[in-house]
Protein backbone atom coordinates (compact mmCIF):
# COMPACT_ATOMS: atom_id res chain seq x y z
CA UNK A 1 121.28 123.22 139.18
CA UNK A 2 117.56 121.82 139.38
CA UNK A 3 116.58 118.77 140.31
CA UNK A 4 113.43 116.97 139.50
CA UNK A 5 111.76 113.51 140.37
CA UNK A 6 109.76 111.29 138.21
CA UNK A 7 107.71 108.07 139.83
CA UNK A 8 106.43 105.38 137.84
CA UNK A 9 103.73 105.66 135.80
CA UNK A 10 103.20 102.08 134.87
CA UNK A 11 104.55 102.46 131.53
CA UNK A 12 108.28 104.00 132.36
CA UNK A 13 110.21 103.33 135.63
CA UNK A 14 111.66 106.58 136.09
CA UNK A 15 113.75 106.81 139.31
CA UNK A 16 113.65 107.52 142.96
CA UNK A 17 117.15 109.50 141.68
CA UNK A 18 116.22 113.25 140.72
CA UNK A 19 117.48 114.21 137.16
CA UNK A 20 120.02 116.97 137.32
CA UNK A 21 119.34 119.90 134.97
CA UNK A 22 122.32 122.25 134.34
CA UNK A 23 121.64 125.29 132.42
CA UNK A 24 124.18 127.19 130.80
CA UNK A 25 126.74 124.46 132.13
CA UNK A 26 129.70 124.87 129.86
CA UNK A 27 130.55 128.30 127.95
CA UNK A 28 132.67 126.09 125.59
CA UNK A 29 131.13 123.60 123.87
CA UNK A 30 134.21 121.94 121.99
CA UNK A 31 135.75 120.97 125.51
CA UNK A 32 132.24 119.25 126.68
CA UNK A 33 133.86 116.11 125.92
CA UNK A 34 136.66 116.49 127.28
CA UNK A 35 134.93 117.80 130.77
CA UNK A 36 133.11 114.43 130.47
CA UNK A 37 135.82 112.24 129.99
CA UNK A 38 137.49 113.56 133.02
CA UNK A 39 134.55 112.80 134.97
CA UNK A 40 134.56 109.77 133.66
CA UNK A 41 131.11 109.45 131.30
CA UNK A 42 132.88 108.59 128.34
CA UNK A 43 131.24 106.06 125.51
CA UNK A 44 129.55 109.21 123.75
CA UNK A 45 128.15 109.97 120.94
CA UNK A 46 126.56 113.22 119.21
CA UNK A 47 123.28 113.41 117.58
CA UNK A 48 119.96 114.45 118.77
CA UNK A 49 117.16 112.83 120.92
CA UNK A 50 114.52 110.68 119.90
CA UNK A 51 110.93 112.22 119.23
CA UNK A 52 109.49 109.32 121.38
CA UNK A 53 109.57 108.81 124.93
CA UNK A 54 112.72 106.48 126.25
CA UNK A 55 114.43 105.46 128.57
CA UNK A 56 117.90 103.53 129.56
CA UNK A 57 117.40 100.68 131.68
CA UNK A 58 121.42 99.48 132.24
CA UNK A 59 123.11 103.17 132.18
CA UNK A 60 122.55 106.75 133.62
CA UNK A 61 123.27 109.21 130.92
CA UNK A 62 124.03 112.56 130.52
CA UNK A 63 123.45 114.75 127.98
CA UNK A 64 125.07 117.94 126.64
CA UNK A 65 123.48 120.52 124.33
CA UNK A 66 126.38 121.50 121.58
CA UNK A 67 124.19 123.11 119.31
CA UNK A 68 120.77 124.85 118.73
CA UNK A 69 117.74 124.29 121.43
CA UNK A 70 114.78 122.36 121.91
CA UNK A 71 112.37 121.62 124.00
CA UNK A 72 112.09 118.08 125.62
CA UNK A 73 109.67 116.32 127.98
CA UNK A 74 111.26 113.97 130.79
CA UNK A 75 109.31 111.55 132.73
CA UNK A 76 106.81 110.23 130.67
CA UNK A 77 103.51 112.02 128.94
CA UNK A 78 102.92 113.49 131.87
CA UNK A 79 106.44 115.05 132.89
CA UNK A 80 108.11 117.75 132.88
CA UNK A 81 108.60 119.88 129.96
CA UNK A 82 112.47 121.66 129.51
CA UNK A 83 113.11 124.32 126.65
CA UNK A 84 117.15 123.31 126.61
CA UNK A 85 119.92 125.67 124.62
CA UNK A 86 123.64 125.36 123.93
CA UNK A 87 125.79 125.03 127.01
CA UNK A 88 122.64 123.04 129.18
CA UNK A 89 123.59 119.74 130.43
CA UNK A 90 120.91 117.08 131.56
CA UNK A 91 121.99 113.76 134.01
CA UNK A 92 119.07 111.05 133.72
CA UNK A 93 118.88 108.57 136.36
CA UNK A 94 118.64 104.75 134.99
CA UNK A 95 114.59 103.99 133.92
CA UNK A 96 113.97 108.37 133.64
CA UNK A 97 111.87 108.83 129.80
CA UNK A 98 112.41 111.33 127.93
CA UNK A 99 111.63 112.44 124.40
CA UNK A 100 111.88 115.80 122.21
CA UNK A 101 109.26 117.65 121.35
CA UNK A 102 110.58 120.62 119.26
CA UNK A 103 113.94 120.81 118.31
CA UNK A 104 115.88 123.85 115.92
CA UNK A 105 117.76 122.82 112.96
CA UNK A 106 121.17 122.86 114.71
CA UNK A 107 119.75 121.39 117.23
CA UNK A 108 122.80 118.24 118.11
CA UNK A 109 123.78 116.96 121.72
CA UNK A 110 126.72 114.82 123.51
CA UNK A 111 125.53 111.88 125.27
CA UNK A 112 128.22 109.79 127.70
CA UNK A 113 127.65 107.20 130.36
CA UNK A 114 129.71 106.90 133.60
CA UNK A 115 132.69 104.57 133.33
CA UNK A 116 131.61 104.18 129.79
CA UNK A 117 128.80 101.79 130.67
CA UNK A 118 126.78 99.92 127.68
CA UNK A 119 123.53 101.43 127.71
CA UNK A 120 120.21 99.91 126.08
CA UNK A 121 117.03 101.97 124.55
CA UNK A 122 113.43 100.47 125.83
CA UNK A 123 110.03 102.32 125.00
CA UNK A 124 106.22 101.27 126.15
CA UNK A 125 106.49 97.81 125.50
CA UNK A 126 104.91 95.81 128.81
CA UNK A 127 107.49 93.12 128.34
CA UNK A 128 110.73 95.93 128.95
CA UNK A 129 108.59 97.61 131.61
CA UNK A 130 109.09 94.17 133.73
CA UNK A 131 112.63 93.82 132.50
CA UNK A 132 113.70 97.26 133.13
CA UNK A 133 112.00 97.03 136.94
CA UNK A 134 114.57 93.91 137.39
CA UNK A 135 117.65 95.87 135.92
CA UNK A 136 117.99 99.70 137.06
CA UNK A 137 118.32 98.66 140.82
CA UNK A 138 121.12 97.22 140.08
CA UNK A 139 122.78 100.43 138.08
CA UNK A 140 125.69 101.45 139.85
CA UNK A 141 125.66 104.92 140.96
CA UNK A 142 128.12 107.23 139.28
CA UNK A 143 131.36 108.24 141.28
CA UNK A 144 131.11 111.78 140.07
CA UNK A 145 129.01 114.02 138.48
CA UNK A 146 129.46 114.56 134.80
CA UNK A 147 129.89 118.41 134.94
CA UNK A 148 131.56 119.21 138.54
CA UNK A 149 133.47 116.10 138.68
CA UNK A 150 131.77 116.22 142.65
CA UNK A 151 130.00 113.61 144.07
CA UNK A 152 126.68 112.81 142.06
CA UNK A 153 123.43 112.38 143.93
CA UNK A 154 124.91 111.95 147.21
């Protein structure tokens, strides 16, 4: 596992919690939900990720590469840049952007959120920046980790 950490940039919060990049995670693809509902990160869904930089103020999220690969950038315009493939799993902290750059034409992922927590969408807009600085402190942190089911950022 990898780790990385993001700090504000003015534009996207990020979080003082490192995102937590699996690679080659899960050898089995069809039981990726399943591993995440037992970890309890369940409200998912399966489609790809935006082509503009994000972020999640009121949820963590993880997300789980089914299909294909692509490469995406996390942190804002200046972040880091991950080329991700089938199997890869990715846990964003609350307030972390991210954004695909590149993707293949199978390219499809899992997203879940722990204890199946609503979860909103913000971009670059000044007026989110200020609400999203209020809300992600108060983001619970996740009893376990989405892949190990062990204790997550602890």
């Amino acid at each position: 596992m990898q780790k990385f950490h993001f700090q504000d940039d003015g534009t996207y919060p990020n979080n003082k919690l490192p995102v937590l990049y699996y690679r080659n995670a899960i050898n089995h693809t069809d039981t990726m939900r399943e591993l995440f509902n037992s970890n309890q990160w369940r409200n998912s869904w399966v489609n790809g990720i935006f082509p503009y930089h994000h972020y999640h103020s009121t949820a963590h999220e993880v997300l789980g590469v089914l299909s294909g690969h692509a490469t995406v950038q996390l942190g804002g315009p200046d972040g880091e840049q991950l080329h991700i493939s089938r199997g890869d799993v990715i846990v964003l902290p609350a307030g972390t952007a991210h954004k695909r750059i590149q993707e293949s034409i199978d390219f499809q992922v899992l997203g879940a959120y722990p204890d199946g927590m609503s979860f909103d969408t913000k971009t670059d807009m000044p007026d989110e920046y200020d609400q999203a600085l209020q809300q992600i402190p108060n983001v619970p942190i996740s009893k376990q980790d989405p892949v190990t089911g062990n204790s997550i950022w602890s």
